[in-house]
C-alpha atoms as a PDB file:
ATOM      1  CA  UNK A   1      60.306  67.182 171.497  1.00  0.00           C
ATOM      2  CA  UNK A   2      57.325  66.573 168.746  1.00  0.00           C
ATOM      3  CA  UNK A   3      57.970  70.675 167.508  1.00  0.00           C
ATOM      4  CA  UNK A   4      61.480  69.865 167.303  1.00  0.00           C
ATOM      5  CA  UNK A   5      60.691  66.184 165.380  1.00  0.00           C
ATOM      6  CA  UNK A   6      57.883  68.260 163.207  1.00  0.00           C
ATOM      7  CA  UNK A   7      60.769  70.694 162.186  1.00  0.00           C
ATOM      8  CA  UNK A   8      63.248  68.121 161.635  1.00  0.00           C
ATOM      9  CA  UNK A   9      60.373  66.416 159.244  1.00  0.00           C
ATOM     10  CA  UNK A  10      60.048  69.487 158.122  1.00  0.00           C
ATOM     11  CA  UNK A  11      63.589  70.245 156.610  1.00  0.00           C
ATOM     12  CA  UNK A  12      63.786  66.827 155.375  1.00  0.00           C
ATOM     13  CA  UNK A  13      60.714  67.320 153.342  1.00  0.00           C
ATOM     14  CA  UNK A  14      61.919  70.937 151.783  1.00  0.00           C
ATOM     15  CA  UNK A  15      65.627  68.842 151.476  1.00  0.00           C
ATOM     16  CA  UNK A  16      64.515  66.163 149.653  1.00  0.00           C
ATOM     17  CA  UNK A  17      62.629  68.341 146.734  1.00  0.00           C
ATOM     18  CA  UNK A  18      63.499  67.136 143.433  1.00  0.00           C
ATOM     19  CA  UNK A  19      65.762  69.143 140.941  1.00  0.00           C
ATOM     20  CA  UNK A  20      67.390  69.385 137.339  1.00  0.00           C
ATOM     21  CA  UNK A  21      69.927  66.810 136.873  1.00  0.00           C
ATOM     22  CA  UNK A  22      72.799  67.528 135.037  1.00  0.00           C
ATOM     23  CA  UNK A  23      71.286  65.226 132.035  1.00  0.00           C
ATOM     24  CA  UNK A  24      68.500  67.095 132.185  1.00  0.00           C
ATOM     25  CA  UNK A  25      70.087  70.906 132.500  1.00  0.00           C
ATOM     26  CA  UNK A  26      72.166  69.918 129.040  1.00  0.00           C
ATOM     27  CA  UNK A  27      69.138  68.975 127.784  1.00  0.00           C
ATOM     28  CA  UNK A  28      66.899  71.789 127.715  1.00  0.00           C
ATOM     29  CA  UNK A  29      70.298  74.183 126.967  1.00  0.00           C
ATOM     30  CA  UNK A  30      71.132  71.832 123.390  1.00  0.00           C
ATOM     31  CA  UNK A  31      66.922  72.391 122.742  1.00  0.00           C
ATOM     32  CA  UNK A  32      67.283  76.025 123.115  1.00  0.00           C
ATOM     33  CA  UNK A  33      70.331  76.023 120.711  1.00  0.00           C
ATOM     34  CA  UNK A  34      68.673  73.940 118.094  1.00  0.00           C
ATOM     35  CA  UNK A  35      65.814  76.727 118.559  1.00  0.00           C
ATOM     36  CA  UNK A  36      68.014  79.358 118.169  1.00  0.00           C
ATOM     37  CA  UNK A  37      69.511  77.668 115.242  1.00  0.00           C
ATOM     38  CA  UNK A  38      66.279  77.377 113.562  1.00  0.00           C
ATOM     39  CA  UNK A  39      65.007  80.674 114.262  1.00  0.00           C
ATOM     40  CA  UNK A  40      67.514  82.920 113.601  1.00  0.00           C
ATOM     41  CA  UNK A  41      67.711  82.483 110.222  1.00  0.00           C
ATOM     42  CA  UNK A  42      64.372  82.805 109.582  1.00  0.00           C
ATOM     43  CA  UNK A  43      64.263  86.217 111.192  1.00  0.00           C
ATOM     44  CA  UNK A  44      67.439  87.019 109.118  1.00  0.00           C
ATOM     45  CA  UNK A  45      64.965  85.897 105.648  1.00  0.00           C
ATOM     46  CA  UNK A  46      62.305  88.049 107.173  1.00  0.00           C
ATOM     47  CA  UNK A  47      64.359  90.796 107.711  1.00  0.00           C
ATOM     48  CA  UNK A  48      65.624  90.691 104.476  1.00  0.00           C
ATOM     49  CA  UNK A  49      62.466  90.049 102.698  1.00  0.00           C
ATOM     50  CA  UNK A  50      61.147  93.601 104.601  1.00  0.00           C
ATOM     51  CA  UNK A  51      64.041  95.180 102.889  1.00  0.00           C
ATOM     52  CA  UNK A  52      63.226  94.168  99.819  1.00  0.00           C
ATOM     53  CA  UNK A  53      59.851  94.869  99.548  1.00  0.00           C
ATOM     54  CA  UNK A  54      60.629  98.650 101.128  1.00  0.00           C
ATOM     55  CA  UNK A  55      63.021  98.799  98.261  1.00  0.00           C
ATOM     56  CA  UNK A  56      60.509  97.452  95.621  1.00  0.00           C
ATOM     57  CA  UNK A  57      57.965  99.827  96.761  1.00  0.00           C
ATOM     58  CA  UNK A  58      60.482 102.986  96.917  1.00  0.00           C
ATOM     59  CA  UNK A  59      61.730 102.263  93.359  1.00  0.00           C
ATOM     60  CA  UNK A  60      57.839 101.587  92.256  1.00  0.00           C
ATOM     61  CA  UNK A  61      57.347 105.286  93.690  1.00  0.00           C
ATOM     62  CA  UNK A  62      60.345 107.222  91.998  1.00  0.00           C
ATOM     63  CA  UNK A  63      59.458 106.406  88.149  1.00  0.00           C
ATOM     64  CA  UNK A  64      55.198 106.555  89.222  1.00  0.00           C
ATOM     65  CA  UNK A  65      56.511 110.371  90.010  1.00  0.00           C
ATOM     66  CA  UNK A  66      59.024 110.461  86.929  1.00  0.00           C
ATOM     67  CA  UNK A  67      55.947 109.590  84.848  1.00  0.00           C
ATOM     68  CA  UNK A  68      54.077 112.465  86.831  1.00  0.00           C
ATOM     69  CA  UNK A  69      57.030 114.254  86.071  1.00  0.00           C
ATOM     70  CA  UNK A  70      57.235 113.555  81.978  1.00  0.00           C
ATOM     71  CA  UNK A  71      53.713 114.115  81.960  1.00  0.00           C
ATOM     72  CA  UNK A  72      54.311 118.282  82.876  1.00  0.00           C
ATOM     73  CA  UNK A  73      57.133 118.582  81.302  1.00  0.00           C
ATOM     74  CA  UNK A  74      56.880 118.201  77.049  1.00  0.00           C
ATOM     75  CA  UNK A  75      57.138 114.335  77.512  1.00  0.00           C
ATOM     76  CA  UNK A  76      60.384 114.344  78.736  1.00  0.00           C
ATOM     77  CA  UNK A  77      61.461 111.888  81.711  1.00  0.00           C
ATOM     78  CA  UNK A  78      63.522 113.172  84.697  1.00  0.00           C
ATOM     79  CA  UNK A  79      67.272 114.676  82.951  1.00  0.00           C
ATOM     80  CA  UNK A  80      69.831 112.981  85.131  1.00  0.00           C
ATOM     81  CA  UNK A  81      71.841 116.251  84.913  1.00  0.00           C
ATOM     82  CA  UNK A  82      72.206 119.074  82.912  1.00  0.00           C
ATOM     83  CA  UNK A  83      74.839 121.819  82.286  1.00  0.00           C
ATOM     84  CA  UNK A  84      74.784 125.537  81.332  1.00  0.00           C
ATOM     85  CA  UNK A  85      76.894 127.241  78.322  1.00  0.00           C
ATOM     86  CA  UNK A  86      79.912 128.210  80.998  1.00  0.00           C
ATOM     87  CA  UNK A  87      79.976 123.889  81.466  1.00  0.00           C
ATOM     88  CA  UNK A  88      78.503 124.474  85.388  1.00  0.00           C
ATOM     89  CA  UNK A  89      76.553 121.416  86.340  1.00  0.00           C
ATOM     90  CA  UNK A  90      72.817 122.881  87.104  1.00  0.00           C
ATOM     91  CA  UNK A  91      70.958 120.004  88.320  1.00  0.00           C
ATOM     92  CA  UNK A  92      70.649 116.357  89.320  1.00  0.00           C
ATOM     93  CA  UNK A  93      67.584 114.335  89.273  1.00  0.00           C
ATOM     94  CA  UNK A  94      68.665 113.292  92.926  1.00  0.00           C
ATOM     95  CA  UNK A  95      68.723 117.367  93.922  1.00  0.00           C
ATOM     96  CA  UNK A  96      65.306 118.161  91.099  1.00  0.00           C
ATOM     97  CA  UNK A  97      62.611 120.353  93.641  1.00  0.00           C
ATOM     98  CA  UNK A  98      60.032 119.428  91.663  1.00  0.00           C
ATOM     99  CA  UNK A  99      60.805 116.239  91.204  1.00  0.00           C
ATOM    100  CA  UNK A 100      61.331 115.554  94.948  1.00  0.00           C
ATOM    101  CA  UNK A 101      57.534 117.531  95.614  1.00  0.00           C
ATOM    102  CA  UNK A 102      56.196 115.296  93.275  1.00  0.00           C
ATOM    103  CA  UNK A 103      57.052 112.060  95.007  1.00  0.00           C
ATOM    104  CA  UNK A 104      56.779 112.842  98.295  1.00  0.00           C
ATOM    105  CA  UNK A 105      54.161 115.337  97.874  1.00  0.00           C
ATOM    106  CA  UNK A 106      55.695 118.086 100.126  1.00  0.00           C
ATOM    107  CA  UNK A 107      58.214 120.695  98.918  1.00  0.00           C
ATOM    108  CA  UNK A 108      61.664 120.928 100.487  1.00  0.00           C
ATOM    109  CA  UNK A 109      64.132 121.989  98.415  1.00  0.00           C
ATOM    110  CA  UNK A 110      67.148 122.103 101.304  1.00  0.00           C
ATOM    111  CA  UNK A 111      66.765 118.501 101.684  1.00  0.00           C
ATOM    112  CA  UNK A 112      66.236 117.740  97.885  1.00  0.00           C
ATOM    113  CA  UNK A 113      68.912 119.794  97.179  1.00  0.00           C
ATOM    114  CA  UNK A 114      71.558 118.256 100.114  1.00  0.00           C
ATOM    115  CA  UNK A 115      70.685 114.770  98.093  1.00  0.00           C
ATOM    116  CA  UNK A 116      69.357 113.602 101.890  1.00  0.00           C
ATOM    117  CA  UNK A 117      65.861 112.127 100.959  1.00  0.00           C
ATOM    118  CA  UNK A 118      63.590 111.077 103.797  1.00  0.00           C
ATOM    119  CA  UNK A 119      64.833 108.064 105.383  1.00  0.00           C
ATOM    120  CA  UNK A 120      61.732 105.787 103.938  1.00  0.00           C
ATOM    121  CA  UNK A 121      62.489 106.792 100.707  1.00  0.00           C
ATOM    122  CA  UNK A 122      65.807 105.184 101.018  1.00  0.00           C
ATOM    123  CA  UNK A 123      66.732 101.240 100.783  1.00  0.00           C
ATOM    124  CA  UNK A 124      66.598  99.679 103.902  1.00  0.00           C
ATOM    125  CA  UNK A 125      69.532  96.696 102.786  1.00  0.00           C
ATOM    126  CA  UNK A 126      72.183  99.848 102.157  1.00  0.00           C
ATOM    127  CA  UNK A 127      72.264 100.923 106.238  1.00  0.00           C
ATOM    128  CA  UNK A 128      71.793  97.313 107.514  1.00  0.00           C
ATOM    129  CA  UNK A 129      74.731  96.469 105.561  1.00  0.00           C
ATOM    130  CA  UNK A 130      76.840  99.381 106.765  1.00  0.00           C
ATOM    131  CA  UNK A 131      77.101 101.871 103.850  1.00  0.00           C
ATOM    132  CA  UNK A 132      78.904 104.700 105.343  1.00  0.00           C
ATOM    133  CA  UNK A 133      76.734 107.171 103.434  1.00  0.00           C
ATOM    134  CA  UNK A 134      73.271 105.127 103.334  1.00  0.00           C
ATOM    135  CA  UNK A 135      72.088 108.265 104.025  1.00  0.00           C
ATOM    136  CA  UNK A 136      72.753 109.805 100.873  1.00  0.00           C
ATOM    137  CA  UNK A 137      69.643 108.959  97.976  1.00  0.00           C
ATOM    138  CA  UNK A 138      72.888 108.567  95.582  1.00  0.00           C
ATOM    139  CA  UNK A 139      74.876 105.866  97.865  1.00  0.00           C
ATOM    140  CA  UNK A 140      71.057 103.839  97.623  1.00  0.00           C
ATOM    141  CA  UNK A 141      69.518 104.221  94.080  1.00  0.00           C
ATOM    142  CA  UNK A 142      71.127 105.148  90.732  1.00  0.00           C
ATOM    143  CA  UNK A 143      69.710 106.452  87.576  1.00  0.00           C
ATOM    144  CA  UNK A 144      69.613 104.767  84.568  1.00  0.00           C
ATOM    145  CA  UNK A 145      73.281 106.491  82.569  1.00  0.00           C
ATOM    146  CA  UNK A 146      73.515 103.668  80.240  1.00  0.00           C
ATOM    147  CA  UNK A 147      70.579 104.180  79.140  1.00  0.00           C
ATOM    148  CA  UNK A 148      70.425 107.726  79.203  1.00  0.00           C
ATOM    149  CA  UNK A 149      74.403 108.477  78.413  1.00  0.00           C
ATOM    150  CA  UNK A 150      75.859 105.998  76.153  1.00  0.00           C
ATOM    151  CA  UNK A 151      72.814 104.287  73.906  1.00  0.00           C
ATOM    152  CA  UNK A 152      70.669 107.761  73.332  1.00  0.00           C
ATOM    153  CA  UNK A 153      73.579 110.162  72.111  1.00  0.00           C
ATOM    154  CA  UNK A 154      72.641 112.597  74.497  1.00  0.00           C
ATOM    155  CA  UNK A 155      75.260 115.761  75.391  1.00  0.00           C
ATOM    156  CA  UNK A 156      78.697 114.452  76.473  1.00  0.00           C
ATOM    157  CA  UNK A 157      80.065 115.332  80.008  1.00  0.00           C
ATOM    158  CA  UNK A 158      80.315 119.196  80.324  1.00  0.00           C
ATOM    159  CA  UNK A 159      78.487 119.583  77.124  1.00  0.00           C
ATOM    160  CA  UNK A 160      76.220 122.216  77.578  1.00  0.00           C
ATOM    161  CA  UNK A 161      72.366 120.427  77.526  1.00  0.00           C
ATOM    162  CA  UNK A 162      70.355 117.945  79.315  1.00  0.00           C
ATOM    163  CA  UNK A 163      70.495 114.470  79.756  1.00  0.00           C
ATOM    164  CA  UNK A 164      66.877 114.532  79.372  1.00  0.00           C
ATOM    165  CA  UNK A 165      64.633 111.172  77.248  1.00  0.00           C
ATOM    166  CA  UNK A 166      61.464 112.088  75.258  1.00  0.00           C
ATOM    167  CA  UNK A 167      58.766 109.168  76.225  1.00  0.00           C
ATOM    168  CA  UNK A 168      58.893 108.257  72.692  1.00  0.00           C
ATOM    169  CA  UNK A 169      62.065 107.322  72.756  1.00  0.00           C
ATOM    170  CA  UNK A 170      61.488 104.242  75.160  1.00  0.00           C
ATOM    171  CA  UNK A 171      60.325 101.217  73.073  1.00  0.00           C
ATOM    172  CA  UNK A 172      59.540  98.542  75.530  1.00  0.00           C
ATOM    173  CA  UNK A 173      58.196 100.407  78.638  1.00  0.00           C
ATOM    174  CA  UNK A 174      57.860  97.415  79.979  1.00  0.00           C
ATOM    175  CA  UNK A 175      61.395  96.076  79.734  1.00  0.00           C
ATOM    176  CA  UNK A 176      63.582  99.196  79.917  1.00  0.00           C
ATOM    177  CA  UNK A 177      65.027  99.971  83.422  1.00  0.00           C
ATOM    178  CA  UNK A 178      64.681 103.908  84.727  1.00  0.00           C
ATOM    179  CA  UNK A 179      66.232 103.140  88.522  1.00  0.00           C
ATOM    180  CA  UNK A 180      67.843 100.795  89.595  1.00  0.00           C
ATOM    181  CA  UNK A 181      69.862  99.613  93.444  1.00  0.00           C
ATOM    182  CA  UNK A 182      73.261 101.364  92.771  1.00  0.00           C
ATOM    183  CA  UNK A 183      76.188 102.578  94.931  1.00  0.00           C
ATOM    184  CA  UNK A 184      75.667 105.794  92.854  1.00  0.00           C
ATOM    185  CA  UNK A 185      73.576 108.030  91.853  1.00  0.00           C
ATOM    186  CA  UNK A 186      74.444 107.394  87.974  1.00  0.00           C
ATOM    187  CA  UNK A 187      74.668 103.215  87.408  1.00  0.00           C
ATOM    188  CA  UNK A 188      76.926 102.677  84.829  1.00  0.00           C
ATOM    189  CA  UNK A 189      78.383  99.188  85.391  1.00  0.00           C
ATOM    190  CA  UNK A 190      76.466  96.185  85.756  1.00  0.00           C
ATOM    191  CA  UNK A 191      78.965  93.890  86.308  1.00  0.00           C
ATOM    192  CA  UNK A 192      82.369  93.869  89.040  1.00  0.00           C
ATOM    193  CA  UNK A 193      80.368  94.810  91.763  1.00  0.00           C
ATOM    194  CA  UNK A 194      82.060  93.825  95.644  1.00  0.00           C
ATOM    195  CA  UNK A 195      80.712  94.401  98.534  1.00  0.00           C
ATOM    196  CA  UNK A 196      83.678  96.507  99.947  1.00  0.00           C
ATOM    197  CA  UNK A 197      82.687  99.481  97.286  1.00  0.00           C
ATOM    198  CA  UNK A 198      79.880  99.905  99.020  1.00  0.00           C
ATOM    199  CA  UNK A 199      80.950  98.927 102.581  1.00  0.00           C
ATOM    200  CA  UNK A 200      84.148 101.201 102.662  1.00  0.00           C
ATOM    201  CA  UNK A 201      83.172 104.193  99.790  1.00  0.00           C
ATOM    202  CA  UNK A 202      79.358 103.825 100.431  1.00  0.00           C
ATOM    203  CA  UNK A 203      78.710 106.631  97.397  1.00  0.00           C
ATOM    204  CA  UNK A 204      80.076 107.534  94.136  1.00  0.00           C
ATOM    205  CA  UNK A 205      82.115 104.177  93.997  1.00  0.00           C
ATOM    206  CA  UNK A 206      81.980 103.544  90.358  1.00  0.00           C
ATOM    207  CA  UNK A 207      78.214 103.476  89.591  1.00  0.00           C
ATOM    208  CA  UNK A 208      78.157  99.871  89.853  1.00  0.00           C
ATOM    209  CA  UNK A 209      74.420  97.876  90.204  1.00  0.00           C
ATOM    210  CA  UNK A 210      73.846  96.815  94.047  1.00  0.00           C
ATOM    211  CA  UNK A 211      73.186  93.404  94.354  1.00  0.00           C
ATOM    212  CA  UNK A 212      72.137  94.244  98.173  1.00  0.00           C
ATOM    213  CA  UNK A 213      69.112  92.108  98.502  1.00  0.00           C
ATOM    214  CA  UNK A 214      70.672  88.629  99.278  1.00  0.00           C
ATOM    215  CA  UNK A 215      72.780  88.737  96.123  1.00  0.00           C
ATOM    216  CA  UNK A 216      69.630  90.216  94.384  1.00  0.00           C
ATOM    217  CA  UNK A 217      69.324  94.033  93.063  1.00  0.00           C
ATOM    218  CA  UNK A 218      65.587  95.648  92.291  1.00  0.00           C
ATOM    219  CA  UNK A 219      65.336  98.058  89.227  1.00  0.00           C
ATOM    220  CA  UNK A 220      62.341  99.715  88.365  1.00  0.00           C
ATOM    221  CA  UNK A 221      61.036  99.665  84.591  1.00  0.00           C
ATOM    222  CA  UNK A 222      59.299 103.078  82.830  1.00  0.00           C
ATOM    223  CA  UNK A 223      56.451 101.462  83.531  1.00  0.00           C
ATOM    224  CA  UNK A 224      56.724 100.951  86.970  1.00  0.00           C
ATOM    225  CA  UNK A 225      57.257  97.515  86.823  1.00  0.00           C
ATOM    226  CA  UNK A 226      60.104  96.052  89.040  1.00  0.00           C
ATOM    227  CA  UNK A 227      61.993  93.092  88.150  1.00  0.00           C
ATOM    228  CA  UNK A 228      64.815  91.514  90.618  1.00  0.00           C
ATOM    229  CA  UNK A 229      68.080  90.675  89.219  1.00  0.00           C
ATOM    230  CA  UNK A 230      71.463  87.889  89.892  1.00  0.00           C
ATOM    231  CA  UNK A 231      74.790  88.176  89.022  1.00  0.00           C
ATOM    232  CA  UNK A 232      73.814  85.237  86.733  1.00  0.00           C
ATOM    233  CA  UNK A 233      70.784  87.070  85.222  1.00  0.00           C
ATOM    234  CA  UNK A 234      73.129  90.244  83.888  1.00  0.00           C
ATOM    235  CA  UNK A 235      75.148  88.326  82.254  1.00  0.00           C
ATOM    236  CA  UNK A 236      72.124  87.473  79.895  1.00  0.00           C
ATOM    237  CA  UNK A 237      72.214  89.582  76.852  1.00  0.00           C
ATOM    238  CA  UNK A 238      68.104  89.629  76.490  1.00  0.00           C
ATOM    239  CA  UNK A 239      68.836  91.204  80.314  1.00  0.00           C
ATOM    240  CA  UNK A 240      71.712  93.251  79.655  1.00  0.00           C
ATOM    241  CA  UNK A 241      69.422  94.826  76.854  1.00  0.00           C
ATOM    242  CA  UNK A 242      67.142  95.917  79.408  1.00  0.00           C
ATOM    243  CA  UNK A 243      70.003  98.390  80.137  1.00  0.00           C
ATOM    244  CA  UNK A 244      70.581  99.809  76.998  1.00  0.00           C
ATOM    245  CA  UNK A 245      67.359  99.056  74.602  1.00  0.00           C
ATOM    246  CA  UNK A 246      70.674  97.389  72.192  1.00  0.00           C
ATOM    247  CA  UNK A 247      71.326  94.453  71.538  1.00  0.00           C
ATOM    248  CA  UNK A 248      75.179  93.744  72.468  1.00  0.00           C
END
C-alpha cells in the first residue's frame, strides 16, 4: 500500500512538471524571427563586401602584371587583340601566355588560351549572381576598348595591327581605367546595363560595365588604383573621362 502511494506520488510529481505555454512558445518563435531578420542581412552585406574586395584585389593584380607586362615589352601595355595581314584574329589579352604567366606566376597556356582563368582570379559577384558563363575571364572582367579602340585611333576591326598603348600615351595614370567589371571581355558601353544581359547571355552581351557589386562596378586604373563606380557616378562627365582621357 505505501509502494503503491509512493508511485502514485511519484507520477503526480513527474505530471505536474511545468512546460511552455502557448504565450510563451510564440514568444521565443517571433524572437527567433526578429533574429533572423536582423541577421540575415548582415550576412548578405558581408557576403557581398567579400566579393568586392576579391574583385578589388583581382583587378589590383591584372594591371600590377600589365605594368610587368609594358615593362618587357617596348613600353607597350597589354594589346587587347591583334590581327595578321590575311585579317585572322591572333590574340586576346584574355588568351596572352605571357601575360597569364605573369600574373599568376605559372605558365599554362591551355587554360590561358580556353579564356578559363583560375577560379580566384575571377569575380566572385558574377557566379553568386548566376552568370551562366562566370566561368569564362571575359563574362567577369573587360578591357578597357574605349579607351584603347575609339579615343587612341588604333587599327579598325580586321585591320591588320595591334590594339596595343605606348605608356606614354596615358596622361593621368592615376585616373585612366585599364579593367574594369564587364559582361565582356572588351567594355564598350558604360551605360544600359540590366541585369538579364548578364543573367541570361552571361558573356559577350554587348560589352556593357557590370554594376555587380550592390549596384557598384570596380575598375582598375594604370596605376593600379581601383575606384568603385554608380550608375549615378557614369553619368558624370569628369567620370566618363576616365573612360576615354576626352572630354565629351
Amino acid at each position: 500500500m505505501k509502494r503503491e502511494c509512493i508511485l502514485l506520488s511519484g507520477h503526480s510529481l513527474r505530471s505536474s512538471k511545468p512546460g511552455f505555454s502557448l504565450v510563451e512558445l510564440l514568444t521565443v518563435i517571433a524572437v527567433i524571427g526578429i533574429l533572423a531578420g536582423i541577421l540575415i542581412p548582415v550576412i548578405s552585406r558581408m557576403r557581398m563586401s567579400g566579393s568586392t574586395v576579391q574583385c578589388v584585389s583581382n583587378l589590383r593584380n591584372m594591371q600590377l602584371a600589365n605594368n610587368m607586362y609594358a615593362a618587357q615589352n617596348n613600353n607597350r601595355y597589354l594589346s587587347g587583340l591583334s590581327f595578321d595581314s590575311e585579317r585572322n584574329m591572333e590574340h586576346t589579352w584574355l588568351a596572352n601566355v605571357e601575360y597569364y604567366e605573369m600574373l599568376t606566376s605559372m605558365r599554362d597556356e591551355q587554360r590561358a588560351n580556353s579564356r578559363s582563368w583560375e577560379h580566384d582570379l575571377l569575380c566572385p559577384a558574377t557566379r553568386a549572381m548566376g552568370s551562366p558563363r562566370w566561368d569564362y575571364i571575359g563574362a567577369n572582367y573587360g578591357i578597357n576598348y574605349l579607351l584603347l579602340r575609339a579615343e587612341l585611333d588604333l587599327p579598325a576591326w580586321g585591320v591588320e595591327g595591334s590594339w596595343s598603348i605606348p605608356t606614354s600615351k596615358i596622361e593621368h595614370p592615376a585616373q585612366t581605367v585599364a579593367f574594369a567589371d564587364s559582361v565582356d571581355w572588351l567594355l564598350k558601353r558604360l551605360d544600359g546595363y540590366s541585369l538579364s544581359d548578364e543573367e541570361e547571355n552571361g558573356y559577350n552581351s554587348g560589352g556593357y560595365l557590370a554594376f555587380r557589386h550592390g549596384g557598384k562596378a570596380n575598375a582598375v586604373n594604370f596605376d593600379a588604383s581601383v575606384d568603385t563606380y554608380t550608375v549615378e557616378d557614369i553619368a558624370r562627365p569628369e567620370i566618363r573621362k576616365r573612360f576615354t582621357q576626352r572630354e565629351e
